[in-house]
Protein backbone atom coordinates (compact mmCIF):
# COMPACT_ATOMS: atom_id res chain seq x y z
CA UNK A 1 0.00 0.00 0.00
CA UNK A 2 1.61 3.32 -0.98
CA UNK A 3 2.26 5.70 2.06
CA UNK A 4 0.52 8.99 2.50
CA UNK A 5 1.77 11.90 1.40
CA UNK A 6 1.93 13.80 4.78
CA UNK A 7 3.31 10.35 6.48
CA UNK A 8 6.64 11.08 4.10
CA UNK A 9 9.72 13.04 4.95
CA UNK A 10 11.08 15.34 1.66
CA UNK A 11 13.32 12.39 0.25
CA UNK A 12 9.64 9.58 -0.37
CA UNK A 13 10.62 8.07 3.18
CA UNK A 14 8.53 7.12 6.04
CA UNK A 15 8.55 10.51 8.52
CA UNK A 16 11.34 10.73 10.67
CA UNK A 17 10.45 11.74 14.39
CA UNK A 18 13.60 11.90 16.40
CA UNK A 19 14.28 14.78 18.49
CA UNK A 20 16.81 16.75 20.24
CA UNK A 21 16.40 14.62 23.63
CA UNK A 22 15.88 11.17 21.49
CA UNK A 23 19.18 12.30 19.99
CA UNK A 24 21.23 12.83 23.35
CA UNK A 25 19.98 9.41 24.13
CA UNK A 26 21.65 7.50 21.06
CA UNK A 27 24.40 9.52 21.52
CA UNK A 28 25.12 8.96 25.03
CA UNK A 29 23.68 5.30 24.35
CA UNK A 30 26.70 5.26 21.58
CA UNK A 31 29.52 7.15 23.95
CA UNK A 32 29.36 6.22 27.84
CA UNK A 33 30.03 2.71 26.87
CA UNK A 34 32.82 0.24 28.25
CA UNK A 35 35.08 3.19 27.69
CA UNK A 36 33.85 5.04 30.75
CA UNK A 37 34.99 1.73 33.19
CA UNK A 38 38.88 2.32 31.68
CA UNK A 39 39.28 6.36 32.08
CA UNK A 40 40.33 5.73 36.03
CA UNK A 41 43.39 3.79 34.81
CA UNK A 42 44.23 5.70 32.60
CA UNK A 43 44.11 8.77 34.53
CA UNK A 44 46.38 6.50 36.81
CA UNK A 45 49.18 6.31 33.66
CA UNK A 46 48.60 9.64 32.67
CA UNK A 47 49.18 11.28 36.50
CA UNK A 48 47.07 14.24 37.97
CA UNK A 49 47.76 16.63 35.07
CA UNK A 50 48.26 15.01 32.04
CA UNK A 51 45.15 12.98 33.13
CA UNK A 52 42.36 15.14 33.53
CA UNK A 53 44.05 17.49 30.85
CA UNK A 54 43.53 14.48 28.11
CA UNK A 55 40.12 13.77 28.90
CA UNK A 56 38.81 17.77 28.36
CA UNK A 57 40.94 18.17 24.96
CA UNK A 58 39.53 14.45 23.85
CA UNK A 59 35.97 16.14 24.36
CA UNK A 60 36.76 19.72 22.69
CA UNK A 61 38.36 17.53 20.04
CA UNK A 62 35.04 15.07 20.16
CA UNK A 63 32.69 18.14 19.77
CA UNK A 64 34.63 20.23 16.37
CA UNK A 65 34.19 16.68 15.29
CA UNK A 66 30.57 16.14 15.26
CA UNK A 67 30.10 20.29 14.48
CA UNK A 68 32.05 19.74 11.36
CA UNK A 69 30.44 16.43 10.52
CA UNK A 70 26.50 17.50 11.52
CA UNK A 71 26.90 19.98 8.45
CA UNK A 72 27.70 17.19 6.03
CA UNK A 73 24.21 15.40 6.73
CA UNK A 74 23.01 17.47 3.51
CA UNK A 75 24.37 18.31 0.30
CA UNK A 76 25.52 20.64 -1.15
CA UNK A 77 24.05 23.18 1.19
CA UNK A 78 23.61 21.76 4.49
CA UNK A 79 19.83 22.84 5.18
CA UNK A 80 18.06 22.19 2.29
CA UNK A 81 20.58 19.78 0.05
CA UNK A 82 20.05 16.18 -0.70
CA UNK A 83 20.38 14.05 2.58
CA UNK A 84 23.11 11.32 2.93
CA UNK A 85 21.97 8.78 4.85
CA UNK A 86 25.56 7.62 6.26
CA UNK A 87 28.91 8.38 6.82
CA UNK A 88 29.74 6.57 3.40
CA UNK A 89 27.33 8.32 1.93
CA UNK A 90 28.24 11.78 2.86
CA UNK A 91 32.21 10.74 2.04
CA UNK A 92 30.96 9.72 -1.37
CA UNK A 93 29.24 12.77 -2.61
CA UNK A 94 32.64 14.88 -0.87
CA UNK A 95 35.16 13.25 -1.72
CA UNK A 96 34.77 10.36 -4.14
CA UNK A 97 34.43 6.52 -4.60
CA UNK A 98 38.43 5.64 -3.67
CA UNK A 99 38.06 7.82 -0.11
CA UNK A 100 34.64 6.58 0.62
CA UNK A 101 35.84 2.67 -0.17
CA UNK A 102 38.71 3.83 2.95
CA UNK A 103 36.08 5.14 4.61
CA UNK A 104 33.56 2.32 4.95
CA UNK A 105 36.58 -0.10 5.25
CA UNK A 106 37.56 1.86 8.75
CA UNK A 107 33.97 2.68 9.48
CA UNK A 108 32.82 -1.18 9.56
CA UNK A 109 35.88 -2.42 11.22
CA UNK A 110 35.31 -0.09 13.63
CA UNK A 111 31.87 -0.61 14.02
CA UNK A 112 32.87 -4.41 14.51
CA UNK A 113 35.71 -4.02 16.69
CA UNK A 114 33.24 -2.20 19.08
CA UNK A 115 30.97 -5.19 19.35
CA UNK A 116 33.97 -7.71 20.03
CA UNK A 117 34.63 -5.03 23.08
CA UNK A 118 31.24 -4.79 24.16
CA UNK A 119 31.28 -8.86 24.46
CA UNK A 120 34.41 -8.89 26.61
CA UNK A 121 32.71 -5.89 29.01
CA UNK A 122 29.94 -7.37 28.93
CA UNK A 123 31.60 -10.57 30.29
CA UNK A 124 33.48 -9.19 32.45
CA UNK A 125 30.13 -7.77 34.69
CA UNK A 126 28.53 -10.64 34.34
CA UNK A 127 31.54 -11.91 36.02
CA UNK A 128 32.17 -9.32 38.23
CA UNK A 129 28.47 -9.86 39.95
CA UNK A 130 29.89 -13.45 40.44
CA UNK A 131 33.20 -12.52 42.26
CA UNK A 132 31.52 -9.90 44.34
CA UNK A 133 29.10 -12.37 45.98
CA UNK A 134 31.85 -14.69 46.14
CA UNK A 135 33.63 -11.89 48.01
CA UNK A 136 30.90 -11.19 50.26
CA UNK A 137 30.17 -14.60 51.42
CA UNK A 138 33.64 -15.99 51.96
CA UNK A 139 35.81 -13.03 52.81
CA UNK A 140 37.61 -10.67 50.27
CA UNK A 141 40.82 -12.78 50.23
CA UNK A 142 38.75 -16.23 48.77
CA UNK A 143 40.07 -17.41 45.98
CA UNK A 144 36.71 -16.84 43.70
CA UNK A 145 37.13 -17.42 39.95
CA UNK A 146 35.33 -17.55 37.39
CA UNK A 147 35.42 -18.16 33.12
CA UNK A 148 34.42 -15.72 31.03
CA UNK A 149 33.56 -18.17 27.85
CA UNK A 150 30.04 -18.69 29.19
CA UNK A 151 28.85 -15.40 29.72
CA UNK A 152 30.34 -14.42 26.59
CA UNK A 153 27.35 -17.35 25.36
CA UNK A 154 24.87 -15.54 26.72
CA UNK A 155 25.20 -12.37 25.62
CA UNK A 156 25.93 -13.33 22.20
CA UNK A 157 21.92 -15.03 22.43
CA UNK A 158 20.43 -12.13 23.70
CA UNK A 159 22.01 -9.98 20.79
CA UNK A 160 21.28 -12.69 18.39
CA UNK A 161 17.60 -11.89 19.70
CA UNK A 162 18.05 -8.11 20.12
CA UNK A 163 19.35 -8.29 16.03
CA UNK A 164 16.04 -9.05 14.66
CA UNK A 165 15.33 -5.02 15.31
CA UNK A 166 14.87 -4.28 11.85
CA UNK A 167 16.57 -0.51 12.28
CA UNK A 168 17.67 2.46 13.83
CA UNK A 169 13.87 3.99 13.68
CA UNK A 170 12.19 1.27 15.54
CA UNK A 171 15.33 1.34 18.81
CA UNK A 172 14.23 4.64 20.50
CA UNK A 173 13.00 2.92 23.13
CA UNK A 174 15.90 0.44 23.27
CA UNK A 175 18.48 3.87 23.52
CA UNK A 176 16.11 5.23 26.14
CA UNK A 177 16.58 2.47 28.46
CA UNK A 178 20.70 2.16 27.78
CA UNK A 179 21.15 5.85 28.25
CA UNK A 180 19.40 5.70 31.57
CA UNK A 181 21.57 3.16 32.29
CA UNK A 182 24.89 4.34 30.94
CA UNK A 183 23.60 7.31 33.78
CA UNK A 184 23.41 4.76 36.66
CA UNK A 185 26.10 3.11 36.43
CA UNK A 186 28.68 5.88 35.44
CA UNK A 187 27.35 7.79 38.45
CA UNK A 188 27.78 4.74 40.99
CA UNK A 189 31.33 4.43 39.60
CA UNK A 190 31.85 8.25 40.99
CA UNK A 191 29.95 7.71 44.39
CA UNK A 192 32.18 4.69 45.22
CA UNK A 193 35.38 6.79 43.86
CA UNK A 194 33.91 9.66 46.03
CA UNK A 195 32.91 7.31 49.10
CA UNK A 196 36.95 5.97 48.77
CA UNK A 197 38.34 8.98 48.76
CA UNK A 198 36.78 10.44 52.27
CA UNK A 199 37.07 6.84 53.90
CA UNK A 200 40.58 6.83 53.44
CA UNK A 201 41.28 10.62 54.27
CA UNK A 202 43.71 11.60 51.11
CA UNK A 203 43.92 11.71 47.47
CA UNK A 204 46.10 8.96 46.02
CA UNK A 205 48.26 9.21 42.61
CA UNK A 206 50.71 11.78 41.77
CA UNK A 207 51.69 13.94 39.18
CA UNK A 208 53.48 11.81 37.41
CA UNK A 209 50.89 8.88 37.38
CA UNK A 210 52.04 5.06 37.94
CA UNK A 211 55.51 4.44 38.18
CA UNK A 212 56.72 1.71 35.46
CA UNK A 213 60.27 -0.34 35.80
CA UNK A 214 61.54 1.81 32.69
CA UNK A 215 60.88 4.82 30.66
CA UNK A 216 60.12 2.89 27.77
CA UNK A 217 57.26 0.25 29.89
CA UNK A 218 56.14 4.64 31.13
CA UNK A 219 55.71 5.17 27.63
CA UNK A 220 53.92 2.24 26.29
CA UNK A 221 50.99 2.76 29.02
CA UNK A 222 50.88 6.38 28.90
CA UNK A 223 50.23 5.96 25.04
CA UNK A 224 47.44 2.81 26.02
CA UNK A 225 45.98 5.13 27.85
CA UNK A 226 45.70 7.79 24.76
CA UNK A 227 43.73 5.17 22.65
CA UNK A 228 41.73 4.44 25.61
CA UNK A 229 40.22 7.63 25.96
CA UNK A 230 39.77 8.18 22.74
CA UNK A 231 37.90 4.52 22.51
CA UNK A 232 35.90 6.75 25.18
CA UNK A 233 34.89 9.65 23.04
CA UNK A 234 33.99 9.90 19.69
CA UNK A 235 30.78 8.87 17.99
CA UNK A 236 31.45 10.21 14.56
CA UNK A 237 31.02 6.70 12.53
CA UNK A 238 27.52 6.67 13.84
CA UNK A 239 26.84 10.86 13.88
CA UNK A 240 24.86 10.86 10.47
CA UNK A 241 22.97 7.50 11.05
CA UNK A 242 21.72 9.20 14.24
CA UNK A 243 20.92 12.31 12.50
CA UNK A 244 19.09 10.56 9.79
CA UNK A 245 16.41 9.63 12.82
CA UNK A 246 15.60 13.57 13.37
CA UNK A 247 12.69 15.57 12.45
CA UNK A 248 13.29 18.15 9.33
CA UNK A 249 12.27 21.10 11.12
CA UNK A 250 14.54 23.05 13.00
CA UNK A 251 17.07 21.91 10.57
CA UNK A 252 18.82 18.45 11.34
CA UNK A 253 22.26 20.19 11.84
CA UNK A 254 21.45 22.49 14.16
CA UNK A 255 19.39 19.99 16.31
CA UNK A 256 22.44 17.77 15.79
CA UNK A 257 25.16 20.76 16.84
CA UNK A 258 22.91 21.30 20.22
CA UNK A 259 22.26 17.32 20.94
CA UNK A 260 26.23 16.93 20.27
CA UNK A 261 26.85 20.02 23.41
CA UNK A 262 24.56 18.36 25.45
CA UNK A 263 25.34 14.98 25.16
CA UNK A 264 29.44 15.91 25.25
CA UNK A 265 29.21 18.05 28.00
CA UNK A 266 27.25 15.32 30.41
CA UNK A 267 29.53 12.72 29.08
CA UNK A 268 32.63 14.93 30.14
CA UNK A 269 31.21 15.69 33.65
CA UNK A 270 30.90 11.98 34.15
CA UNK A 271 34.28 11.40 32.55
CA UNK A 272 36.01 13.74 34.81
CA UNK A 273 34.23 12.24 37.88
CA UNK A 274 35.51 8.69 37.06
CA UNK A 275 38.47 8.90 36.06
CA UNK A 276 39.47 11.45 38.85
CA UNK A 277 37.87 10.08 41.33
CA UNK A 278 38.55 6.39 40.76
CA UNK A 279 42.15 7.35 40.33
CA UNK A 280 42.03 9.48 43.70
CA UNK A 281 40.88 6.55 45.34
CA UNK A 282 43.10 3.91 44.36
CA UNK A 283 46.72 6.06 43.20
CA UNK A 284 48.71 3.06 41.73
CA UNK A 285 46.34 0.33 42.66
CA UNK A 286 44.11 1.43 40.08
CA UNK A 287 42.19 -1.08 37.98
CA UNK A 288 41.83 -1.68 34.71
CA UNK A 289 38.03 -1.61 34.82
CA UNK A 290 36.70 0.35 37.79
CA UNK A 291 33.86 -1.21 38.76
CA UNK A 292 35.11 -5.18 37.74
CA UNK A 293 38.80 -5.01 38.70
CA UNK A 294 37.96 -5.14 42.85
CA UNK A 295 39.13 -2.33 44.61
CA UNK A 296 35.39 -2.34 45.48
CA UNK A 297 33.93 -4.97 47.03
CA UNK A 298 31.07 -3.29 49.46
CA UNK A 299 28.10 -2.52 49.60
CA UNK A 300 28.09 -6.15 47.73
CA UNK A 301 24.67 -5.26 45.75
CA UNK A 302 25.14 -1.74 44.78
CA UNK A 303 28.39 -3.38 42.95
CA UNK A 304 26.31 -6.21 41.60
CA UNK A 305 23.51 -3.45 40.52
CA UNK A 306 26.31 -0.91 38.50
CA UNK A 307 26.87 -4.37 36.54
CA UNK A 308 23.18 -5.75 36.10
CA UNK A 309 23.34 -2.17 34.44
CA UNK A 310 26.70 -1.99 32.40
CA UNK A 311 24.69 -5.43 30.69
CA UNK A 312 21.72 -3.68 29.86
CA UNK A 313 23.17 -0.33 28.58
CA UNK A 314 25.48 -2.81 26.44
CA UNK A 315 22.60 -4.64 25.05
CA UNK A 316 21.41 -1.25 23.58
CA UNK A 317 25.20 0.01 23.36
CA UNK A 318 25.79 -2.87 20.67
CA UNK A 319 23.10 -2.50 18.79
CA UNK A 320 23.80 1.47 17.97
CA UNK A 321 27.02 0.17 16.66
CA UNK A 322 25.88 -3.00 14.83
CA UNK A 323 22.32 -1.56 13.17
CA UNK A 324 24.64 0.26 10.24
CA UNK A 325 26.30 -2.94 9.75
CA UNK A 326 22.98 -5.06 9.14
CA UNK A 327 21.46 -2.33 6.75
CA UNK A 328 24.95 -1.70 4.66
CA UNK A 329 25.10 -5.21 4.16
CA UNK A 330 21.45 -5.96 3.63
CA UNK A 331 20.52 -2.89 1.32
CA UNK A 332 23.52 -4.08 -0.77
CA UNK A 333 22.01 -7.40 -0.96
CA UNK A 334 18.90 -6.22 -2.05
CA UNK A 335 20.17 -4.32 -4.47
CA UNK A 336 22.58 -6.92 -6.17
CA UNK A 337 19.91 -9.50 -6.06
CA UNK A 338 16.31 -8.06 -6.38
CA UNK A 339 14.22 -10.77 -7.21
CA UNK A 340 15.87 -13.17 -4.62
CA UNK A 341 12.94 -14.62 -1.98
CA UNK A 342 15.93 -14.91 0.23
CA UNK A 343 16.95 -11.24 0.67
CA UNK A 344 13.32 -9.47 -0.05
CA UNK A 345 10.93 -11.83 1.39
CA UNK A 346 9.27 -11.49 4.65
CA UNK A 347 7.34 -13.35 7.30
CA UNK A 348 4.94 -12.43 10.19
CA UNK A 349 6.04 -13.52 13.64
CA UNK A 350 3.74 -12.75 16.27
CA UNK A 351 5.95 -13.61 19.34
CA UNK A 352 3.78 -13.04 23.33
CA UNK A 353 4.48 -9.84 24.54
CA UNK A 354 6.24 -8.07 21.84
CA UNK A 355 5.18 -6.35 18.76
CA UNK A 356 4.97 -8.08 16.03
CA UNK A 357 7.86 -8.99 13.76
CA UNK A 358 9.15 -8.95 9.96
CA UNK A 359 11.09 -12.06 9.61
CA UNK A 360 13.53 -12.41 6.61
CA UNK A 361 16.25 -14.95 6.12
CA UNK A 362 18.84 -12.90 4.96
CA UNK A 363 18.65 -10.89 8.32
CA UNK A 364 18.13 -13.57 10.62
CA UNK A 365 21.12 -15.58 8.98
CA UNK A 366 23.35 -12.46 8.32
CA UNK A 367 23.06 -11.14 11.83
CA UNK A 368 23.74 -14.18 13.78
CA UNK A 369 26.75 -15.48 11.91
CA UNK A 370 27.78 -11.54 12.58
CA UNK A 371 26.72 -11.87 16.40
CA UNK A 372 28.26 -15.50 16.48
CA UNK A 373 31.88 -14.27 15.00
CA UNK A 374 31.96 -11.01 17.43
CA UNK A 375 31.48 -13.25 20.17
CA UNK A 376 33.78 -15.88 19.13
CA UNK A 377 36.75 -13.03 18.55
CA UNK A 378 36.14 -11.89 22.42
CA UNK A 379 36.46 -15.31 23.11
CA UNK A 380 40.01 -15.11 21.72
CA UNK A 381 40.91 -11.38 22.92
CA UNK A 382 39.25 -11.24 26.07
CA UNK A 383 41.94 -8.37 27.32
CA UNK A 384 39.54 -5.37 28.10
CA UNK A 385 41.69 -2.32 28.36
CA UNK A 386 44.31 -3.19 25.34
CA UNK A 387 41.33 -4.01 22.39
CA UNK A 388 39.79 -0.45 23.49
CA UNK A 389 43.19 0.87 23.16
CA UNK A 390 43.63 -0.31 19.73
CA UNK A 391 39.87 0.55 18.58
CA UNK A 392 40.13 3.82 19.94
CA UNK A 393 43.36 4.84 17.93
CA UNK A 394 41.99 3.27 14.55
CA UNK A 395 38.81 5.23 14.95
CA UNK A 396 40.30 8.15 16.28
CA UNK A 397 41.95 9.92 13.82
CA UNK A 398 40.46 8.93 10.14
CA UNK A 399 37.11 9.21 11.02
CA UNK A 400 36.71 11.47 13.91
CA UNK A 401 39.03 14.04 12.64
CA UNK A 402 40.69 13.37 8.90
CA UNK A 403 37.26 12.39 6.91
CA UNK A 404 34.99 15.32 9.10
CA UNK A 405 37.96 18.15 7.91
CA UNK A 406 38.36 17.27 4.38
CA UNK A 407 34.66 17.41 3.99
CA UNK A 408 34.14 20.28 5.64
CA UNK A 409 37.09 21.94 3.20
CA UNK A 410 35.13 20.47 0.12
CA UNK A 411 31.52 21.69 1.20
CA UNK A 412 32.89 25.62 2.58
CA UNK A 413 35.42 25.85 -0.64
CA UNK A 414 38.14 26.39 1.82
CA UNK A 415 41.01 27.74 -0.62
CA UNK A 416 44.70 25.81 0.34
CA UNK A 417 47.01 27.97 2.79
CA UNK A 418 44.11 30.27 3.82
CA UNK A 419 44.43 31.14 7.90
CA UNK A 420 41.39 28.30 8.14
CA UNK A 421 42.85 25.60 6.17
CA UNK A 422 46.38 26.14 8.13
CA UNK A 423 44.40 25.43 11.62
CA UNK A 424 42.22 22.76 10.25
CA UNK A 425 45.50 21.00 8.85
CA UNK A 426 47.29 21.69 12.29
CA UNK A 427 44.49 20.42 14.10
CA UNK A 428 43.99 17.22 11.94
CA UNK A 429 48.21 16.53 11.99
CA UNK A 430 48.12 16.67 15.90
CA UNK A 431 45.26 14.56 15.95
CA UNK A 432 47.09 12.02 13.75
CA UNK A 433 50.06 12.08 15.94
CA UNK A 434 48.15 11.29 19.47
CA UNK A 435 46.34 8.11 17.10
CA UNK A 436 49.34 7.15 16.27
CA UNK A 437 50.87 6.72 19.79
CA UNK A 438 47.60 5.20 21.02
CA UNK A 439 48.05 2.64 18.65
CA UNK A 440 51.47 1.69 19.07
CA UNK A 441 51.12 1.80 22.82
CA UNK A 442 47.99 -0.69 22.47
CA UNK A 443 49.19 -2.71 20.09
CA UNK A 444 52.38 -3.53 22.41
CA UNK A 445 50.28 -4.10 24.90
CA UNK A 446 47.79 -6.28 23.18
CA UNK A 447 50.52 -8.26 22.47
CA UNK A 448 52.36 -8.56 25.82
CA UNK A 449 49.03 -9.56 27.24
CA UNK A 450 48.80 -12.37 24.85
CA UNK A 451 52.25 -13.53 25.75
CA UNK A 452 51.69 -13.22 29.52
């Protein structure tokens, strides 16, 4: 049945609805991730002023990102121009097919590499609920262990499940929930940093951060610590999918510009609190994941509760970052192959409880062997603070920075050795640098990890 004309946006396509505070939502949904558990330790590496220093320049940096990149949501004019749907898309019409092959290479790796970390987090407080029971009941020195393998099982099912979401549009409710608790949890995280702090009567750490046994061993984890943080930060691989969920009127960008403020500025106040605090609390005993890695251990159930919701806030958390995945790989599908019942067909399912669903095979059978490989890679790499390292420095700089500047030159005509193209170079070459010691610094560390 064709769709009304007052049901359709300016492009034929069902009427988008998002809005400013449904934006925050996938946005913090997308950002306060596992990310947030790392930033203590790697305040810890950093030291009390290179520390706190990183994680406000990471957010400045994090916010000309997504004002550059909100702008390319349209073209050529970025208010009444043809929409791009995604990142690829808005690379394409900028910059041409060889970039935009880079692009979506990076972008889906990326995309990827976040779900293999969101499987090992995941784990991890499934774990950590576990141990801290453990803890409770037999004394915090018991020797209480436990696999990760199994939980990494689980989760993989429920996002198996969770898959069958057909598409951004129809996951509101699903960001709604993980935002809220992205909030919990983050703010438990400070409370028990806070609590530490004025139980033991001082502020741990020191300028310098955690002494290593060389200056090279100093290096290597000050530079983990780099792609850590920026693991923590940017969203940009997801920034036009999200936009392409708003309303047309105010204009997309500038609902996307304000959203982006908002969103950055609560992330860095929980950042800041975190990191600081969970660093203040524990100087060099700092763990790797603040609320898994025990330096807590009571109240027993407020630990076990800031897990129950890192899990949920995940569920939603993977989804934001697999949903471009499914309909890249699907709409190409359907494109290639148009008469295929396997790729355009679709079946009722009328599960208790639930709305109704729009089976297809391609879908169900793309997205679990997709769900069933993340999970199996986690499996493999189950070392939490090195894979964010590493994602967070090949994200970082290509497509937070490098893809959001070049279009942005392309779309303003920004003329070559102009007093704006200098910065916007500077800017982007600095940026490359810090990526590039993140990743080295990860990388090593990855692989001492394995080797351990």
């Amino acid at each position: 049945m064709a769709i009304e004309y007052s049901s359709c946006d300016d492009d034929g396509r069902p009427l988008r609805t998002g809005t400013l505070w449904s934006c925050v939502a996938h946005i913090i949904t997308a950002v306060i991730g596992s990310g947030v558990l790392s930033l203590a330790w790697s305040t810890a590496q950093l030291g009390w002023i290179a520390g706190p220093v990183s994680l406000l320049c990471f957010a400045i940096v994090t916010y000309i990102s997504a004002f550059l990149l909100s702008d390319c949501y349209r073209s050529p004019d970025p208010v009444t121009g043809s929409r791009n749907y995604s990142y690829m898309d808005a690379v394409r019409v900028n910059l041409g097919s060889v970039q935009t092959w880079c692009c979506g290479l990076l972008q889906y790796l990326s995309m990827y590499g976040t779900g293999i970390a969101y499987v090992i987090t995941t784990s991890t407080s499934m774990r950590a609920i576990q141990m801290s029971n453990c803890y409770h009941r037999e004394g915090h020195k018991a020797a209480c262990k436990y696999e990760n393998t199994m939980f990494m099982l689980v989760f993989g099912l429920i996002q198996i499940v969770a898959s069958q979401i057909p598409n951004f549009h129809e996951m509101e409710w699903l960001s709604v929930i993980a935002a809220i608790m992205s909030f919990a949890y983050s703010f438990i995280g400070f409370g028990l940093g806070f609590a530490r702090v004025i139980e033991n009567g001082r502020i741990e750490g020191s300028i310098s951060g955690v002494p290593a046994a060389n200056v090279a061993d100093k290096l290597w984890l000050a530079f983990e610590a780099l792609g850590d943080i920026a693991f923590a930060y940017p969203y940009s691989l997801i920034l036009l999918e999200i936009q392409d969920t708003l309303k047309s009127h105010p204009p997309e960008n500038k609902t996307m510009k304000k959203a982006s403020m908002v969103a950055v500025f609560i992330t860095t106040f929980f950042y800041l609190c975190c990191g600081c605090f969970g660093y203040a609390a524990f100087g060099n005993k700092t763990p790797g994941n603040l609320l898994t890695g025990f330096g807590f251990f009571e109240p027993y159930w407020l630990i076990d509760f800031a897990n129950v919701c890192i899990v949920l806030h995940l569920v939603g958390g993977y989804q934001i970052y697999s949903q471009p995945v499914f309909a890249f790989v699907e709409g190409w599908f359907g494109k290639k192959y148009p008469r295929s019942w396997f790729i355009n067909k679709f079946y009722p399912l009328k599960l208790p409880l639930i709305p109704p669903l729009q089976m297809n095979p391609l879908r169900l059978c793309f997205r679990t062997v997709y769900v069933a490989s993340t999970t199996a890679l986690a499996m493999v790499f189950p070392y939490f603070n090195q894979v964010l390292g590493v994602l967070g420095a090949l994200n970082f700089w290509p497509l937070a920075i490098y893809f959001p500047v070049e279009m942005y030159f392309v779309q303003k005509k920004i003329g070559a050795w102009t007093r704006k193209w200098i910065v916007l170079r500077t800017f982007s070459f600095v940026c490359f640098l810090v990526t590039v010691m993140g990743l080295i610094g990860s990388i090593q560390g990855l692989i001492s990890a394995k080797l351990a």
